[in-house]
N, C-alpha and C. Protein backbone atom coordinates (compact mmCIF):
# COMPACT_ATOMS: atom_id res chain seq x y z
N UNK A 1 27.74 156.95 -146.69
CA UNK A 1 26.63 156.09 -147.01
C UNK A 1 27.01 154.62 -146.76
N UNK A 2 28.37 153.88 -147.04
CA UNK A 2 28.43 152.93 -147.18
C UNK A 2 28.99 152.44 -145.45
N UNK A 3 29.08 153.48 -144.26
CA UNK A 3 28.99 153.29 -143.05
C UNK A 3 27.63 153.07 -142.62
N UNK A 4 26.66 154.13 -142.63
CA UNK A 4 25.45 153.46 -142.75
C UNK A 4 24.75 152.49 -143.17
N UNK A 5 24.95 151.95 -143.88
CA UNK A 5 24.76 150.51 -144.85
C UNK A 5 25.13 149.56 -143.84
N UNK A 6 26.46 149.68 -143.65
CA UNK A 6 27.19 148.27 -142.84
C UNK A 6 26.54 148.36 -141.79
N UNK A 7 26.25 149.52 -140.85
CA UNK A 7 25.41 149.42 -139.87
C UNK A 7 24.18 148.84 -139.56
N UNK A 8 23.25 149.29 -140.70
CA UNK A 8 22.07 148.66 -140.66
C UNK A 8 21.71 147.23 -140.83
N UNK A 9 22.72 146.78 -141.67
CA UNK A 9 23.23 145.35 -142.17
C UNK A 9 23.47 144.34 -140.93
N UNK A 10 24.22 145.16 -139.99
CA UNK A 10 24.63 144.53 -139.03
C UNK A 10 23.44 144.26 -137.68
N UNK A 11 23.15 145.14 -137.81
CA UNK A 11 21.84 145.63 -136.69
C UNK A 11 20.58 144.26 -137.11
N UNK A 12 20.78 144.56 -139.00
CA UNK A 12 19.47 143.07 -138.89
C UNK A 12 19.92 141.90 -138.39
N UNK A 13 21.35 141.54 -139.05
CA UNK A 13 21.89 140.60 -138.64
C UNK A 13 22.00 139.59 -136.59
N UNK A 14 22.43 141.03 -136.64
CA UNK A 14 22.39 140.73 -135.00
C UNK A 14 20.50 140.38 -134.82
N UNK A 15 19.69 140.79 -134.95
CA UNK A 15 18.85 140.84 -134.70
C UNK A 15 18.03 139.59 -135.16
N UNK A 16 18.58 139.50 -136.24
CA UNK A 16 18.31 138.18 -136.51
C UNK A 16 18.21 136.43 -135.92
N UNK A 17 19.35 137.04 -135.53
CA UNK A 17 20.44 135.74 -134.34
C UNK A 17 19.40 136.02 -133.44
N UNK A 18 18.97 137.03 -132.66
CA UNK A 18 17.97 137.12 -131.52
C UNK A 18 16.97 136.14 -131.69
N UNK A 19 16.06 136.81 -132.92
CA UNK A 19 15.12 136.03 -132.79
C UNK A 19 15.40 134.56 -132.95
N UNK A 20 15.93 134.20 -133.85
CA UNK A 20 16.73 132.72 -133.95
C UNK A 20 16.23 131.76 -132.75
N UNK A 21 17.22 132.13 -131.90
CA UNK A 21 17.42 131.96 -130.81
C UNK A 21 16.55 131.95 -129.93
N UNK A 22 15.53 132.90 -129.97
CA UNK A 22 14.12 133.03 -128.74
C UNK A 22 13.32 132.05 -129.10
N UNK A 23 12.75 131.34 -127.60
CA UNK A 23 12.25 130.05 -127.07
C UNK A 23 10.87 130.80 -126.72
N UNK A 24 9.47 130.78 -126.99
CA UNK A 24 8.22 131.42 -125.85
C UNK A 24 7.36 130.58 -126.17
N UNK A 25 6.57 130.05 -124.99
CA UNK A 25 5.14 129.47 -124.84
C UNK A 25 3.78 130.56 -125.34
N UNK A 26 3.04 129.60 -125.82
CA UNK A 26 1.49 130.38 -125.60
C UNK A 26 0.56 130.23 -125.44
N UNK A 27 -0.24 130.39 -124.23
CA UNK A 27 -0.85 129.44 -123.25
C UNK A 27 -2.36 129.52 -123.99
N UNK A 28 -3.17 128.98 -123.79
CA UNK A 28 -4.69 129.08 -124.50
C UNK A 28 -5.70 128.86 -123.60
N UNK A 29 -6.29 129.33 -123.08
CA UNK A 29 -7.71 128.90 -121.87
C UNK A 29 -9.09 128.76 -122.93
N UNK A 30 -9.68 127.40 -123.12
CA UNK A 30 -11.15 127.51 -123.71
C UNK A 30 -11.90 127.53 -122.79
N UNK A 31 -13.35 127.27 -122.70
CA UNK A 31 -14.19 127.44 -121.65
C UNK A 31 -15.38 126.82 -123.08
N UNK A 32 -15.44 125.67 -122.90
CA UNK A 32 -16.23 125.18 -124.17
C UNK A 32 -15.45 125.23 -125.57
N UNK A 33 -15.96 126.34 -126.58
CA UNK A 33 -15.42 126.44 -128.22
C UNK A 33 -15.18 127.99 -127.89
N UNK A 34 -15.36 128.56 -126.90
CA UNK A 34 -14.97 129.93 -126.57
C UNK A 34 -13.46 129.99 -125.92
N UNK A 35 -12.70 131.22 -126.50
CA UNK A 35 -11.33 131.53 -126.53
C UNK A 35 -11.61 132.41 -125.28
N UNK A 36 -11.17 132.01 -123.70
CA UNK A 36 -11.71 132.90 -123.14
C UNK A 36 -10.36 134.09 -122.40
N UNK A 37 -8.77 133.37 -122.46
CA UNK A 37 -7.77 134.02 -122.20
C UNK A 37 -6.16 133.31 -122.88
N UNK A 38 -5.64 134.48 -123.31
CA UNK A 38 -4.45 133.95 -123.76
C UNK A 38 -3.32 134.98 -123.28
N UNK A 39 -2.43 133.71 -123.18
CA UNK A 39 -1.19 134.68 -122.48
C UNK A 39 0.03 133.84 -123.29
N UNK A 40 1.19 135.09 -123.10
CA UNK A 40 2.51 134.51 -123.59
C UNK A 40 4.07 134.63 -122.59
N UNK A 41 4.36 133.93 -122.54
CA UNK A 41 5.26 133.97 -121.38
C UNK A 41 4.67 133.46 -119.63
N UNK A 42 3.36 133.07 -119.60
CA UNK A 42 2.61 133.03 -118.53
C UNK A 42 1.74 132.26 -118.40
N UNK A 43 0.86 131.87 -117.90
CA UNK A 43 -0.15 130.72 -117.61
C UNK A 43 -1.56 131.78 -117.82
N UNK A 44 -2.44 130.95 -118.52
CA UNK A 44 -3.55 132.16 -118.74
C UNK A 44 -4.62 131.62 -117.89
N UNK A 45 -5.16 132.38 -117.60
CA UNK A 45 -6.37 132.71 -116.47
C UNK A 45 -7.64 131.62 -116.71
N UNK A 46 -7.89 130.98 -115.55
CA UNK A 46 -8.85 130.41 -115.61
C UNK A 46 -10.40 130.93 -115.39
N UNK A 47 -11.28 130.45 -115.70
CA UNK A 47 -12.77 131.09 -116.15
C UNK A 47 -13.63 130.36 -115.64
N UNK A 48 -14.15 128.96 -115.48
CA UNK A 48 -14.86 128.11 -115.71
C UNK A 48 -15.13 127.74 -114.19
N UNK A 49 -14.59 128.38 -113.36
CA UNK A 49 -15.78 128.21 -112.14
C UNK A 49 -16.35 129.21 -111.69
N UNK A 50 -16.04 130.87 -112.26
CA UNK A 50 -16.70 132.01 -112.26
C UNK A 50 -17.96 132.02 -113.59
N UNK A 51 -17.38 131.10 -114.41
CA UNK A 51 -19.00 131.07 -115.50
C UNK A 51 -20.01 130.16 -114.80
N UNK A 52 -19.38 128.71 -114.29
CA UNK A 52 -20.49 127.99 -113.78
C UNK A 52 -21.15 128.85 -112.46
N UNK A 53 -20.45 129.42 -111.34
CA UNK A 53 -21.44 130.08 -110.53
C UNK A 53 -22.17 130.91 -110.52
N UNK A 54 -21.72 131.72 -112.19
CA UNK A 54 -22.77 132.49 -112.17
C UNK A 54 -24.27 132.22 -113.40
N UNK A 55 -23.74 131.19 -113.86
CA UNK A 55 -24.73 130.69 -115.33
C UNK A 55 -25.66 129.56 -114.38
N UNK A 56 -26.80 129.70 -114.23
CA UNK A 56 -27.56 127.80 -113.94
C UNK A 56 -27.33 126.84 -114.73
N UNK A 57 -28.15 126.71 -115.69
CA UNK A 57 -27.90 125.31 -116.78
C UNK A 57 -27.70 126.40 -117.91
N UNK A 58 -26.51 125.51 -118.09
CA UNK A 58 -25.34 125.77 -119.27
C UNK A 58 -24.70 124.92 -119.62
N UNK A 59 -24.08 125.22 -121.53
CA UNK A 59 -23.32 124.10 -121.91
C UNK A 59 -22.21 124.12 -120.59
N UNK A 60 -22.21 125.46 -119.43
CA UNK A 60 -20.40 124.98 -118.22
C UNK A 60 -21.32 123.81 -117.90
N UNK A 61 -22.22 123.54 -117.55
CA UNK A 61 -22.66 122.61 -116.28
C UNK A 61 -21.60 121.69 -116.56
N UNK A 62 -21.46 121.20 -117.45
CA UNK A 62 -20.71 119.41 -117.64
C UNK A 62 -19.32 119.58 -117.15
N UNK A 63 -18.35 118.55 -116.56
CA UNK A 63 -17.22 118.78 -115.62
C UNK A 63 -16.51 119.00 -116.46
N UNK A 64 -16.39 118.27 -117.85
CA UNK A 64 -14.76 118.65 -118.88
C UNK A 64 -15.52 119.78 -119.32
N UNK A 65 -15.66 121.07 -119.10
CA UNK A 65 -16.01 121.83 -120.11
C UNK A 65 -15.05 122.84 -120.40
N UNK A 66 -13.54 123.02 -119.86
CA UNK A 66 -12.47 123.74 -120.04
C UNK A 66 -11.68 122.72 -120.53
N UNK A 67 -10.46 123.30 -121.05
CA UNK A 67 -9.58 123.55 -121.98
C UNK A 67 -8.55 123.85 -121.99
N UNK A 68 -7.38 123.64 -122.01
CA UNK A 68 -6.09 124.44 -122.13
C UNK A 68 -5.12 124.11 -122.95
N UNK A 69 -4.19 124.58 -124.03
CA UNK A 69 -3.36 124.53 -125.00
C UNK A 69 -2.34 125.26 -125.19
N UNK A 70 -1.28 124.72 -124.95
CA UNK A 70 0.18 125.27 -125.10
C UNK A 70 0.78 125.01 -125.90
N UNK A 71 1.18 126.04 -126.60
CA UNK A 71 2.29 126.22 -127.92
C UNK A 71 3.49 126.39 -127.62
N UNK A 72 4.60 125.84 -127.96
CA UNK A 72 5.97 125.68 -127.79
C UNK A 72 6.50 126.44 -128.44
N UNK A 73 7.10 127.41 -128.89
CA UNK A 73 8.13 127.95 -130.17
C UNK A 73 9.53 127.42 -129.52
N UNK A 74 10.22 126.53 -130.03
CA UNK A 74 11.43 126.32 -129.78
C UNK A 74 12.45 126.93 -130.37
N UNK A 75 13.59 127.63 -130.00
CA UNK A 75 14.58 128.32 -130.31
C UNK A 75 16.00 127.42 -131.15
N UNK A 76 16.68 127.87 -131.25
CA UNK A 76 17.60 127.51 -131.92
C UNK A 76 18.77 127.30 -130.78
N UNK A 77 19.36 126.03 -130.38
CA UNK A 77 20.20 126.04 -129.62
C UNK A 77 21.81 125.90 -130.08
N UNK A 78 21.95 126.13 -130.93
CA UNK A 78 23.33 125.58 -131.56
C UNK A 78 23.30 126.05 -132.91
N UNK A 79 24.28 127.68 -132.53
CA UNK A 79 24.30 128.25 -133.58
C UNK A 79 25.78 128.14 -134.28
N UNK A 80 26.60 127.27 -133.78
CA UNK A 80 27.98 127.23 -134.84
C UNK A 80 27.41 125.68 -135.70
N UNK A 81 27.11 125.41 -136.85
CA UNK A 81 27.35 124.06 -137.59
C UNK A 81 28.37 123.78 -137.95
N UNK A 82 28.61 122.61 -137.33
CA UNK A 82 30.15 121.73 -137.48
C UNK A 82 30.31 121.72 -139.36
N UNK A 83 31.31 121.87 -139.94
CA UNK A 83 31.69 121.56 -141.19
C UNK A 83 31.66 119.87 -141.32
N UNK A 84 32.20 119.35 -140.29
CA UNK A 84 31.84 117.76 -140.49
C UNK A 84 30.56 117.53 -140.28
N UNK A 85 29.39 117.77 -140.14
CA UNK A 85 28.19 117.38 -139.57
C UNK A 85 27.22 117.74 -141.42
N UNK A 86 27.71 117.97 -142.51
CA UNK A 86 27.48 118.06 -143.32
C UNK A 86 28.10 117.32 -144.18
N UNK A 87 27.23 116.80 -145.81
CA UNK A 87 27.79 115.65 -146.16
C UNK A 87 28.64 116.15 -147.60
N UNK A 88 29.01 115.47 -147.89
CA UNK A 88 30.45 115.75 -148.99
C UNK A 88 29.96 116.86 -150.27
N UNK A 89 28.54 116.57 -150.35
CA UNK A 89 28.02 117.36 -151.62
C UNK A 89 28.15 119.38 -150.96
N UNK A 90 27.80 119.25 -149.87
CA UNK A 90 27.56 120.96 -149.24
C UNK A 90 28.87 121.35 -148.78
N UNK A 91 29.41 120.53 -148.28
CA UNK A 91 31.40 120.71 -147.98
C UNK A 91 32.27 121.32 -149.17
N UNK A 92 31.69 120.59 -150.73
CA UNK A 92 32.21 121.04 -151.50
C UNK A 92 31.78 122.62 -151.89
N UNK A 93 30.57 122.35 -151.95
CA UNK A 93 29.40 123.46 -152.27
C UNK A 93 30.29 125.19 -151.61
N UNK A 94 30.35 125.18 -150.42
CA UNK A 94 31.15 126.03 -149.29
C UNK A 94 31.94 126.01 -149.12
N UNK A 95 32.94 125.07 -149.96
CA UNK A 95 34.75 125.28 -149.74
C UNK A 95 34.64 126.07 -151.44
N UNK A 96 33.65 125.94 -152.30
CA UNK A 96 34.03 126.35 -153.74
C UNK A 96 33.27 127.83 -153.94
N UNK A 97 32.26 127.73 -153.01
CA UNK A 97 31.53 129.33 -153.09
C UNK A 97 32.27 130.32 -151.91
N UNK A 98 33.65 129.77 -151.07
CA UNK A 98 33.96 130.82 -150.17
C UNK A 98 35.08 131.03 -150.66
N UNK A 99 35.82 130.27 -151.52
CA UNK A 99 37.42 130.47 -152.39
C UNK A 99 36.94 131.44 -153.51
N UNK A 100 35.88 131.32 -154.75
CA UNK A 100 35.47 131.98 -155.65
C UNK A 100 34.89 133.60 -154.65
N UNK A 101 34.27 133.32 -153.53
CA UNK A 101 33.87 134.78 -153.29
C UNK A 101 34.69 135.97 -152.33
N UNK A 102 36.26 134.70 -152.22
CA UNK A 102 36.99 135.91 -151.33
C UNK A 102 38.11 136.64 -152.88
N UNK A 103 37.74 135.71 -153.83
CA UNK A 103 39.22 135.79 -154.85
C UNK A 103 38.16 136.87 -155.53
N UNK A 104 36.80 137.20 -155.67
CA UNK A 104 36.49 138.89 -156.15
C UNK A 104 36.53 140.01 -155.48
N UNK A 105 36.79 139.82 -154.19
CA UNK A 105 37.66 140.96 -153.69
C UNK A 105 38.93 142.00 -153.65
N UNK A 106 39.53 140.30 -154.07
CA UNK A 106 41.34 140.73 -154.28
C UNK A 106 41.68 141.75 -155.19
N UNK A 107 42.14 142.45 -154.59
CA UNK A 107 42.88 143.88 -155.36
C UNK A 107 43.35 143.80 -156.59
N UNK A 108 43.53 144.44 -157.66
CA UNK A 108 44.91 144.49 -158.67
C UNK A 108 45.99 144.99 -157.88
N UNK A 109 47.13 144.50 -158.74
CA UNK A 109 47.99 144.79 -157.83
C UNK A 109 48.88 146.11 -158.80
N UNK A 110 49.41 146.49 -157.41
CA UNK A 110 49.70 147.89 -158.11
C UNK A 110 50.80 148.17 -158.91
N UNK A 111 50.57 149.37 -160.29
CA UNK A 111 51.22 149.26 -161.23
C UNK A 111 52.19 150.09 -160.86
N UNK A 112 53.67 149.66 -161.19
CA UNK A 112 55.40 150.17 -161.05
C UNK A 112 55.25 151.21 -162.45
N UNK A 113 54.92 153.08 -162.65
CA UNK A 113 54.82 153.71 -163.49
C UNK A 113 56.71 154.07 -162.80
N UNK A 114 57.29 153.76 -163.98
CA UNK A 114 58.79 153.95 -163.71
C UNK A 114 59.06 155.76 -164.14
N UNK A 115 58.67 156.39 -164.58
CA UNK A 115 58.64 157.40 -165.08
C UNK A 115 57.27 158.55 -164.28
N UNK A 116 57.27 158.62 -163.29
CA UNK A 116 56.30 159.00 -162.97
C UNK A 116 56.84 160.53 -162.18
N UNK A 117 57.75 160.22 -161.65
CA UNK A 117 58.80 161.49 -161.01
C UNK A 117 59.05 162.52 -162.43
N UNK A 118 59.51 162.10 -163.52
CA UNK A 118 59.98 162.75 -163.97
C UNK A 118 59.08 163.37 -165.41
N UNK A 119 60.18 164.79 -165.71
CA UNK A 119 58.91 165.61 -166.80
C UNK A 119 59.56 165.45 -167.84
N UNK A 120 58.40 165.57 -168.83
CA UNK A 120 58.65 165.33 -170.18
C UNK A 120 59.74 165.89 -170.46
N UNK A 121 60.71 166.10 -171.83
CA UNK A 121 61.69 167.18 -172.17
C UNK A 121 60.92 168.00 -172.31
N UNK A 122 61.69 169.40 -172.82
CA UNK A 122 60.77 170.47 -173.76
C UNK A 122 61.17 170.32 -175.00
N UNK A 123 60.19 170.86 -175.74
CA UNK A 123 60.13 170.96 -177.01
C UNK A 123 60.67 172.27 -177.79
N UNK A 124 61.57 171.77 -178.34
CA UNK A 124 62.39 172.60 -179.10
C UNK A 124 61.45 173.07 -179.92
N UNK A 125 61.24 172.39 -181.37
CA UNK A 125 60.52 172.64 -182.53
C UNK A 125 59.66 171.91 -182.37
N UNK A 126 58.11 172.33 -183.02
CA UNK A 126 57.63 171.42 -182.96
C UNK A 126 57.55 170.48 -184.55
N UNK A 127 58.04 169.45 -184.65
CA UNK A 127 58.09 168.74 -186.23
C UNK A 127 56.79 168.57 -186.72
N UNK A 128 55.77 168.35 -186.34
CA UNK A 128 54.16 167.80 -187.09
C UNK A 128 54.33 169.04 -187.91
N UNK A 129 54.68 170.40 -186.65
CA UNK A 129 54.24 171.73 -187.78
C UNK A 129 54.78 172.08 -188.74
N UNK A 130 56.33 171.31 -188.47
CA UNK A 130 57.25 171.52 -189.39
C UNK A 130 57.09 171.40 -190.72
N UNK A 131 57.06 170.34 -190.66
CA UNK A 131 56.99 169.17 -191.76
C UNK A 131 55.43 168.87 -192.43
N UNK A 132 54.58 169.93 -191.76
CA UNK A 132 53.13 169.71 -192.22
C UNK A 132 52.12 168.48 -192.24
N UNK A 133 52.72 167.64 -191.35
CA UNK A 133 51.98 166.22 -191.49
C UNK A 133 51.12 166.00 -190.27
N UNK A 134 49.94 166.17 -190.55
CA UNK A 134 48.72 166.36 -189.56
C UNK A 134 47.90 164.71 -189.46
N UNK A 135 47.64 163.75 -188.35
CA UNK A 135 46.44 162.83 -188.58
C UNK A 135 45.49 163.51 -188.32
N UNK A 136 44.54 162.75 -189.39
CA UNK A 136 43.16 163.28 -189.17
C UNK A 136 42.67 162.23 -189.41
């Protein structure tokens, strides 16, 4: 279970960084207050001299009557942040939350059972029974 875990963990992770990282346009064609084509990655299709030749008088008649609007999504170009490029308050912040979160990992360290090879004596008599003295 806990291979699967790390896997999936990793898979968002990576995946994460992808999107991060991805840059895409998104192009907009109006034709008046009408949305008439949209594209992403591409230039979207123009309209507005197939509406005017085929419409007579129309809000196309007038010359500005198209439109076009491009959306930027800008990506992330610079994915290592310098430790100096941050100011004294977050330096501390990340030198005190990465010392405290590697030191709950750390192992106990392992116990020297000096007697561990070897077996009890045997028991001759046993004295509790002897002697009748029971805790209870």
């Amino acid at each position: 279970m806990k291979k699967g875990f790390q896997k999936s963990v990793s898979t968002v992770l990576a995946l994460l960084v992808l999107v991060s990282t991805f840059s895409f346009t998104v192009d907009k064609h109006f034709c008046g207050s009408f949305l008439v084509d949209q594209a992403v990655f591409s230039k979207a299709l123009t309209c507005c001299m197939d509406m005017h030749s085929h419409s007579g008088t129309d809000v196309m008649d007038q010359d500005n009557c198209c439109s076009n609007q491009n959306i930027s999504v800008k990506g992330q170009d610079e994915l290592k942040i310098s430790f100096n490029s941050m100011d004294f308050d977050q330096q501390v912040f990340i030198t005190a939350f990465t010392f405290s979160f590697n030191n709950l990992f750390e192992g106990l360290p392992q116990q020297v059972i000096p007697y561990k090879n070897y077996t009890p004596p045997l028991i001759v008599k046993d004295i509790p029974v002897l002697n009748d003295t029971f805790l209870i």
